[in-house]
N, C-alpha and C. Protein backbone atom coordinates (compact mmCIF):
# COMPACT_ATOMS: atom_id res chain seq x y z
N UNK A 1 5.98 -22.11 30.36
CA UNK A 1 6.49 -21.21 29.34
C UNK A 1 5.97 -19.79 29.64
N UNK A 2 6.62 -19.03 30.06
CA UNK A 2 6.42 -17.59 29.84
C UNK A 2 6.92 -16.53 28.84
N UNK A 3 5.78 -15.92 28.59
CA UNK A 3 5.59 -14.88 27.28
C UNK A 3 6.73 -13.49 28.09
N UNK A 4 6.87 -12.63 27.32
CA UNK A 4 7.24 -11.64 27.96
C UNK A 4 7.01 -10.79 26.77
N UNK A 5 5.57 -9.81 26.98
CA UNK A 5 4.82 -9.15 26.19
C UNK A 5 5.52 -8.21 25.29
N UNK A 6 5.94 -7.24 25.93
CA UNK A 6 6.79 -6.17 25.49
C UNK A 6 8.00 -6.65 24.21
N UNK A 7 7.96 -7.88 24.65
CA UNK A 7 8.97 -8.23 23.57
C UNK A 7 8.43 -9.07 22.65
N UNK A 8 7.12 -9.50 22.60
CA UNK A 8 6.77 -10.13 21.19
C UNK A 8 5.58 -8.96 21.03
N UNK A 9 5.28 -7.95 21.41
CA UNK A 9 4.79 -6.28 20.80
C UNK A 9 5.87 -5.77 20.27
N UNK A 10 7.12 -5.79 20.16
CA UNK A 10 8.16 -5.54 19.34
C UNK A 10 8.55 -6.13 18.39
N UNK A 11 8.38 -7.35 18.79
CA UNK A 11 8.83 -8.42 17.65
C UNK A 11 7.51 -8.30 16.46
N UNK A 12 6.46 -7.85 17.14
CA UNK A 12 5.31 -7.33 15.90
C UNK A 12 4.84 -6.36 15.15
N UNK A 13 5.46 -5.21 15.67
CA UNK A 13 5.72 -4.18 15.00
C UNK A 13 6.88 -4.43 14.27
N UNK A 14 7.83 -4.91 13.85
CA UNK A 14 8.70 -5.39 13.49
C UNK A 14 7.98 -5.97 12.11
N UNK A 15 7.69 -6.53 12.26
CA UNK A 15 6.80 -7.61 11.22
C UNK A 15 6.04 -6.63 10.14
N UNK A 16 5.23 -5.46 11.24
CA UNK A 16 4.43 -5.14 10.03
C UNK A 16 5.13 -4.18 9.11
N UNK A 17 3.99 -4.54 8.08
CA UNK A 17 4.90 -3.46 6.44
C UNK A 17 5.07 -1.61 7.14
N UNK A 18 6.21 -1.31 6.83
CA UNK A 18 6.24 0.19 6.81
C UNK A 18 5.16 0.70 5.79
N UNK A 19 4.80 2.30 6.38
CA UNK A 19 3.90 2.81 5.29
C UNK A 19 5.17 3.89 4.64
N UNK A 20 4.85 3.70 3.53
CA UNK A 20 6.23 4.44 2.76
C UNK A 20 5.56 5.92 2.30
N UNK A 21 4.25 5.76 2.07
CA UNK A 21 3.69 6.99 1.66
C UNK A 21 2.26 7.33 2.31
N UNK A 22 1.59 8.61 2.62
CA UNK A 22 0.66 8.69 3.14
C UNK A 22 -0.21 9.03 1.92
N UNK A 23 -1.46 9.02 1.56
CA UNK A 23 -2.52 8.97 0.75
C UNK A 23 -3.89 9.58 1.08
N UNK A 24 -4.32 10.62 1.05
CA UNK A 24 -5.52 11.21 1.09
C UNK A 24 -6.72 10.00 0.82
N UNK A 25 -7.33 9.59 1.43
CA UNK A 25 -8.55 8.94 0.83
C UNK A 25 -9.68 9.55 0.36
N UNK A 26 -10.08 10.71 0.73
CA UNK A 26 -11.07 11.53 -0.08
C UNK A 26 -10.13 12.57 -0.53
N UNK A 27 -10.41 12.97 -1.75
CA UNK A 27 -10.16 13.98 -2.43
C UNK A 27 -11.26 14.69 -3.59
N UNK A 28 -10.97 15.68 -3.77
CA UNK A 28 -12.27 16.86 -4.49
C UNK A 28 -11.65 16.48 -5.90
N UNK A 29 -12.45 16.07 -6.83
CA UNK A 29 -11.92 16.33 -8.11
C UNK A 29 -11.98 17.54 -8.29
N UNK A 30 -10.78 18.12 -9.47
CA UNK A 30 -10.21 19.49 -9.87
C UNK A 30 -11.38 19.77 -10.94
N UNK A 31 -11.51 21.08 -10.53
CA UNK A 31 -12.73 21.63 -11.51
C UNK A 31 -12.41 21.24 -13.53
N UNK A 32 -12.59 21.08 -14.24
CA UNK A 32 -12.65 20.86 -15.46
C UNK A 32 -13.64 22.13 -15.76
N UNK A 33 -13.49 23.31 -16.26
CA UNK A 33 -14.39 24.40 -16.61
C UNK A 33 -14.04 24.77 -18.17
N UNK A 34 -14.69 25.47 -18.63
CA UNK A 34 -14.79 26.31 -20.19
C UNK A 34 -15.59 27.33 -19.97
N UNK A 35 -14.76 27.96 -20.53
CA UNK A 35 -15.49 29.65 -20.53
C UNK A 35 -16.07 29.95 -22.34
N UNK A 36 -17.40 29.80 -22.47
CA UNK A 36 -18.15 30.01 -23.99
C UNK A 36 -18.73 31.13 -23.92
N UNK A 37 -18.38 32.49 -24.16
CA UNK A 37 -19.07 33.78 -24.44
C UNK A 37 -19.28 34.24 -22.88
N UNK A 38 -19.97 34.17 -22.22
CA UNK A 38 -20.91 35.03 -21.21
C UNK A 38 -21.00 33.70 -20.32
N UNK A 39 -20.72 32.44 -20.31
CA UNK A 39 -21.06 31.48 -19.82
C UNK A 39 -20.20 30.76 -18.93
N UNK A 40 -20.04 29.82 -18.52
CA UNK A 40 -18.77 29.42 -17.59
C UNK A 40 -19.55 27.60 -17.11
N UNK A 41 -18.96 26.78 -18.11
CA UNK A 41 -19.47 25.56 -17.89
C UNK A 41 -18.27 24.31 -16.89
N UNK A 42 -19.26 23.84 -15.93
CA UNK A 42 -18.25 22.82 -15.02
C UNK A 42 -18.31 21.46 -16.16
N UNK A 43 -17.30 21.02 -16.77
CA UNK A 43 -17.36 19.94 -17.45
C UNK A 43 -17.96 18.54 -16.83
N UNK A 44 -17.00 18.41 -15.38
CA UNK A 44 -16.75 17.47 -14.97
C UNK A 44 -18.03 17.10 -13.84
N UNK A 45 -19.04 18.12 -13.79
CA UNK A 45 -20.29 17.81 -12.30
C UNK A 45 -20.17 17.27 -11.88
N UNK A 46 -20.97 15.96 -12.99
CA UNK A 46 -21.16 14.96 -12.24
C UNK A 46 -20.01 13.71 -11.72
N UNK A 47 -18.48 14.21 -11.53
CA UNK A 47 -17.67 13.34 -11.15
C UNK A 47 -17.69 14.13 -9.63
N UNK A 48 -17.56 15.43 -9.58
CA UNK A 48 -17.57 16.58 -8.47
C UNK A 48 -18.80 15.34 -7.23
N UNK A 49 -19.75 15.91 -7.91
CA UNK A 49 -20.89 15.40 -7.27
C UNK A 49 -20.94 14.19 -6.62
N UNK A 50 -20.59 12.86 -7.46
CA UNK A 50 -20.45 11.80 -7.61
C UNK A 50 -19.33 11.40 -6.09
N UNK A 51 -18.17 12.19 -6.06
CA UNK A 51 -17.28 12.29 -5.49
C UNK A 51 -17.57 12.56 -3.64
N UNK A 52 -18.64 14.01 -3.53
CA UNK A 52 -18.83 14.58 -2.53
C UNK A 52 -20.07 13.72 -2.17
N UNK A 53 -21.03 12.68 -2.75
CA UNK A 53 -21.59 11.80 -2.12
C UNK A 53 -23.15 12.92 -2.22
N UNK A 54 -23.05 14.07 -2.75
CA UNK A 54 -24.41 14.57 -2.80
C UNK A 54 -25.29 14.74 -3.57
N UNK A 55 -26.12 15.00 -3.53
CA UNK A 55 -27.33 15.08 -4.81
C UNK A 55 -26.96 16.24 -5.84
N UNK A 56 -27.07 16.36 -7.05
CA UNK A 56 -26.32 17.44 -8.02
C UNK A 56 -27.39 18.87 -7.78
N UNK A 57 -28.27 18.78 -7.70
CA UNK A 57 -29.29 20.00 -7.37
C UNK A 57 -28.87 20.74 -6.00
N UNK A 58 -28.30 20.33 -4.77
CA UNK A 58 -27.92 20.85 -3.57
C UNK A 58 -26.74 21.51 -4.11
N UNK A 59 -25.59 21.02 -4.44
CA UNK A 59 -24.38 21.68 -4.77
C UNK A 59 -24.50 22.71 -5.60
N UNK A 60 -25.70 22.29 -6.81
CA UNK A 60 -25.94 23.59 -7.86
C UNK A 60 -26.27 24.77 -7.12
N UNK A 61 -27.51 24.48 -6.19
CA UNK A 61 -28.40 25.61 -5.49
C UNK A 61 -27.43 26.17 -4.60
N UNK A 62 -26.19 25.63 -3.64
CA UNK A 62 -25.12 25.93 -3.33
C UNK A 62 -24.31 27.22 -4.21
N UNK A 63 -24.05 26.78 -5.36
CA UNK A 63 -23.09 27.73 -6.19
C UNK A 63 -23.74 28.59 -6.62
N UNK A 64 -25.08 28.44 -7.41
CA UNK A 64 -25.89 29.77 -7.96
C UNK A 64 -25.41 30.66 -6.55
N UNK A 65 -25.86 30.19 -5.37
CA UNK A 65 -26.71 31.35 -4.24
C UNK A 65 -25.26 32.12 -4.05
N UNK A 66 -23.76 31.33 -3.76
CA UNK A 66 -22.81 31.98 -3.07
C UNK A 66 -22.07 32.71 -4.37
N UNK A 67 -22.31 32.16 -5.84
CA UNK A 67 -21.64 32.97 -6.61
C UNK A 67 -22.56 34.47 -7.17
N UNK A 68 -23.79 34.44 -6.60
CA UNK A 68 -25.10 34.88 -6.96
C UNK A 68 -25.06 35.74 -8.27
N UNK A 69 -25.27 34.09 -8.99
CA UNK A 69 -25.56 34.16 -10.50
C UNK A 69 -26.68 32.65 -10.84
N UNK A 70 -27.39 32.89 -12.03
CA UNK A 70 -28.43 31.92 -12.14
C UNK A 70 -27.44 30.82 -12.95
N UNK A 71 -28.10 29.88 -12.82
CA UNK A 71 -27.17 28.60 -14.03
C UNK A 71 -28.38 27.60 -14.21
N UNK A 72 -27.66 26.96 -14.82
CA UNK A 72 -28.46 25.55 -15.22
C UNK A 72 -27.79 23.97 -15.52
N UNK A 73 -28.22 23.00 -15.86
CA UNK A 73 -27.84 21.92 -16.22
C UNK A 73 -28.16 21.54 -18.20
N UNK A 74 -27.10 21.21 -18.18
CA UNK A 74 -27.30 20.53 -19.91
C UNK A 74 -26.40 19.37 -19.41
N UNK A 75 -27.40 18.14 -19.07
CA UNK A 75 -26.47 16.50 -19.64
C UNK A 75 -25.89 16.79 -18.01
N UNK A 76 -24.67 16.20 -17.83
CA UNK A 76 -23.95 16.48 -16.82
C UNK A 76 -22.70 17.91 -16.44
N UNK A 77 -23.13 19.03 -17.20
CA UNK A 77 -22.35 19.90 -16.96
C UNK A 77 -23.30 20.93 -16.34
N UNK A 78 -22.92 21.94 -15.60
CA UNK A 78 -23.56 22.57 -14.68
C UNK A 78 -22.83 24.14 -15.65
N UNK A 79 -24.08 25.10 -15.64
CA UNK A 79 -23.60 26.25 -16.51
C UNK A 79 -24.33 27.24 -15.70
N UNK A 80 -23.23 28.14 -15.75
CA UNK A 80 -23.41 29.64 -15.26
C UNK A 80 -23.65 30.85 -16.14
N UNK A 81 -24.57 31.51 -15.49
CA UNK A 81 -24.78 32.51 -16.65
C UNK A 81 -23.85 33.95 -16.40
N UNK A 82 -22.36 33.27 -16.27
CA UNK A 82 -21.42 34.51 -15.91
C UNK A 82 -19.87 33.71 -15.93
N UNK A 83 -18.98 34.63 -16.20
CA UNK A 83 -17.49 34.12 -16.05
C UNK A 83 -16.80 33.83 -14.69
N UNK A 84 -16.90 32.91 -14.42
CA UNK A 84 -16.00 32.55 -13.62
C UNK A 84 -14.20 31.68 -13.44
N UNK A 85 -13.58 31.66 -12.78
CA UNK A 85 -12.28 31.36 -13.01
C UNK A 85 -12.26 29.97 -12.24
N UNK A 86 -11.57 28.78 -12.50
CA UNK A 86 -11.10 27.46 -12.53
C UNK A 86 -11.27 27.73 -11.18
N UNK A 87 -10.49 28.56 -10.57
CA UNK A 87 -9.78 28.81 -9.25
C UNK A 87 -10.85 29.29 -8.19
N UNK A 88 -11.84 30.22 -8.40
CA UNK A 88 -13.30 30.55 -7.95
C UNK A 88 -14.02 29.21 -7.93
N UNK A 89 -14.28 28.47 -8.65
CA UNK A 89 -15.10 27.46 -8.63
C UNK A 89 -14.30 26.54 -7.65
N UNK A 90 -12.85 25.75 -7.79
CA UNK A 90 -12.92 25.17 -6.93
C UNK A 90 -12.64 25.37 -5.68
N UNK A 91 -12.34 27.02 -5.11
CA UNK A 91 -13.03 27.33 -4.02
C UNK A 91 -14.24 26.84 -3.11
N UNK A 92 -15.13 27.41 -4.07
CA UNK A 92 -16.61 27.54 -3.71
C UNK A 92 -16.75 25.88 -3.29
N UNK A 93 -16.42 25.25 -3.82
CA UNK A 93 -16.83 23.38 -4.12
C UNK A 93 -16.25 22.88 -2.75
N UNK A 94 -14.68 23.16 -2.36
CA UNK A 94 -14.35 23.43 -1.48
C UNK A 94 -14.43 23.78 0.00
N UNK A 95 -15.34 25.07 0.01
CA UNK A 95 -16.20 25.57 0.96
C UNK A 95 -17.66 24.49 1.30
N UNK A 96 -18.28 24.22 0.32
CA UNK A 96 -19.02 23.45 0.40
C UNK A 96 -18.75 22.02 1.07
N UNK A 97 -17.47 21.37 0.63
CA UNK A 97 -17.37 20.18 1.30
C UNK A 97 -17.15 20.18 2.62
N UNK A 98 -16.60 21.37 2.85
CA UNK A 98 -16.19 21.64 4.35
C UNK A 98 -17.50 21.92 5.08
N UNK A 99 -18.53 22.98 4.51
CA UNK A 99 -20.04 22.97 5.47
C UNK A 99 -20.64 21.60 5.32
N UNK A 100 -20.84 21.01 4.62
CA UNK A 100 -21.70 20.31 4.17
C UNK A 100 -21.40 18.81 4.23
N UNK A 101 -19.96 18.40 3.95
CA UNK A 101 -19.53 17.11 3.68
C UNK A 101 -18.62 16.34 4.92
N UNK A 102 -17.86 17.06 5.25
CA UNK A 102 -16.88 16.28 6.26
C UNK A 102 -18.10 16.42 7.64
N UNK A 103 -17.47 15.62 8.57
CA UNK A 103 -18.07 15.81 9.93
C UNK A 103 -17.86 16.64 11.14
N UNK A 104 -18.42 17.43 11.60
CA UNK A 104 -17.97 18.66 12.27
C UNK A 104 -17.28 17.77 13.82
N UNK A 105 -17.73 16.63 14.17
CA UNK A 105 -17.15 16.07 15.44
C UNK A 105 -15.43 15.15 14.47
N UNK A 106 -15.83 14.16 13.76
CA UNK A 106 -14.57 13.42 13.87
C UNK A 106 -13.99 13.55 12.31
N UNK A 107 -14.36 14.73 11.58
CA UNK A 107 -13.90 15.15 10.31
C UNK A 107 -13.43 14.30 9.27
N UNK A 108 -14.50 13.55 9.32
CA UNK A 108 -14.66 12.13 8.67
C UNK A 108 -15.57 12.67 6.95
N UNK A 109 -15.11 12.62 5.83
CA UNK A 109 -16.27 12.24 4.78
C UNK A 109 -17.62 11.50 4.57
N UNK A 110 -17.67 10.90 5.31
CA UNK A 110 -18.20 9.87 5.53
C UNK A 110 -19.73 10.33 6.08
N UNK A 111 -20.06 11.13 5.07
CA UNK A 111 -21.46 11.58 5.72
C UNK A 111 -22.90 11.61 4.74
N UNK A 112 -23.58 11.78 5.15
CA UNK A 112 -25.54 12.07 4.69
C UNK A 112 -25.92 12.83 4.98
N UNK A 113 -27.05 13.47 4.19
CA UNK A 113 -27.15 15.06 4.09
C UNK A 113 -29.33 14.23 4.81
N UNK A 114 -29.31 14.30 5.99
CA UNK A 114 -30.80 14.12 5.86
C UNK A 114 -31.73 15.33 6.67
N UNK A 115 -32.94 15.20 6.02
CA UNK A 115 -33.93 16.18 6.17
C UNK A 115 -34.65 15.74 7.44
N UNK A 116 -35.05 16.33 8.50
CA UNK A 116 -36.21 15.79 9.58
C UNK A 116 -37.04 17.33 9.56
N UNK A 117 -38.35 16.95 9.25
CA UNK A 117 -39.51 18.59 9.32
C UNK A 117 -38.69 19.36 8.70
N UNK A 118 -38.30 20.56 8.78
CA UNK A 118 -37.62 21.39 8.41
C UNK A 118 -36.21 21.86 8.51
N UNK A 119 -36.15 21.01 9.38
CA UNK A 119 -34.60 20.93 9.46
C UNK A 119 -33.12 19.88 8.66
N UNK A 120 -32.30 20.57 8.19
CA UNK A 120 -31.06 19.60 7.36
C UNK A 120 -30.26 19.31 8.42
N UNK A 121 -29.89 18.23 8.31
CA UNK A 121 -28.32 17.55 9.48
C UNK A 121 -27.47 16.67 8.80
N UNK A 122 -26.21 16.55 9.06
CA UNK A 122 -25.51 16.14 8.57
C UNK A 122 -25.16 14.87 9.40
N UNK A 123 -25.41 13.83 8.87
CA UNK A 123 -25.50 12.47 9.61
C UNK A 123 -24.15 12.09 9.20
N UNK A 124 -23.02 11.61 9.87
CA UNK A 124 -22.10 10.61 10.14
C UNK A 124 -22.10 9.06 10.24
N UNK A 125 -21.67 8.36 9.18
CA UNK A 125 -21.29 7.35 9.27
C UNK A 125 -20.44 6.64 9.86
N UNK A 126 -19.48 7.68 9.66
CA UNK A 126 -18.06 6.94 10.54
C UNK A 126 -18.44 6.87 12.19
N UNK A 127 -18.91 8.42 12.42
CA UNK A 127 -18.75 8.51 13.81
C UNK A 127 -20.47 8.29 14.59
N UNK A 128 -21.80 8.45 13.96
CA UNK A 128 -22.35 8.39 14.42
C UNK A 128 -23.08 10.04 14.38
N UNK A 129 -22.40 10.95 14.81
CA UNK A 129 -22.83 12.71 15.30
C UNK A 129 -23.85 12.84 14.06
N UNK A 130 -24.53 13.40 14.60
CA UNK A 130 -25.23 14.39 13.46
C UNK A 130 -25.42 15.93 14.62
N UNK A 131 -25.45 16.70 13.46
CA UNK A 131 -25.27 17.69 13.95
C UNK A 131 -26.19 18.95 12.45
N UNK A 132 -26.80 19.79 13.32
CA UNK A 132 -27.27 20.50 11.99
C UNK A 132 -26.33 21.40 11.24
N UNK A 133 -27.52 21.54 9.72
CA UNK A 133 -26.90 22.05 8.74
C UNK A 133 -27.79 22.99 7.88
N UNK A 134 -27.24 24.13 7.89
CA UNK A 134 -27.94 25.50 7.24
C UNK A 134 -28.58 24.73 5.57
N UNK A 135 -29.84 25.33 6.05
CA UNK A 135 -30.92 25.13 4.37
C UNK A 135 -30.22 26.30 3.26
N UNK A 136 -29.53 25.76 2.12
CA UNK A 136 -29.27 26.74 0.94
C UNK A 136 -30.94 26.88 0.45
């Protein structure tokens, strides 16, 4: 009995399910903000946070430095001591996932933020690379 490859590699692609739609697997949750007087609160942090796989104090120390304004934490909302716009914030969050979160070799999410002496690197799961990463 002989096979003749090419034609049961057709006959198997054949078989498998079409993909009908393509699907982001990581995605940034959308900022949730309120603007109270002089203030500018992220509702949603800790889903942000939760999401980008990082510790909530790095991302904070992140946004104070690049929006350079002081803030703080009440509970899980992250507050600024200045107005900012929906659209500014999820910039900035943005920017951040891109230094900080994806992988600079196989642009994978799939990463760890670890410390060796003084230096930050961004360790890869998917792919393995680490590669360094600027101290906020």
């Amino acid at each position: 009995m002989e096979f003749d490859y090419k034609k049961l590699l057709e006959e198997a692609m054949e078989k498998l399910p079409k993909k009908t739609e393509f699907k982001k697997r990581f995605e940034i949750p959308q900022v949730i903000s309120e603007i109270q007087g002089n203030k500018t609160l992220i509702k949603n942090f800790r889903d942000i946070v939760s999401a980008l796989r990082r510790e909530k104090e790095y991302l904070a120390k992140y946004l104070f430095k690049e929006l350079a304004v002081p803030g703080s934490f009440q509970g899980d909302t992250l507050i600024f001591q200045s107005k900012f716009s929906k659209e500014i914030l999820q910039k900035k969050i943005e920017e951040y996932a891109k230094e900080f979160v994806f992988c600079k070799v196989c642009g994978e999410p799939d990463t760890k933020l670890i410390k060796e002496d003084r230096f930050l690197f961004i360790k890869c799961e998917a792919c393995g690379a680490k590669t360094p990463a600027r101290v906020v």
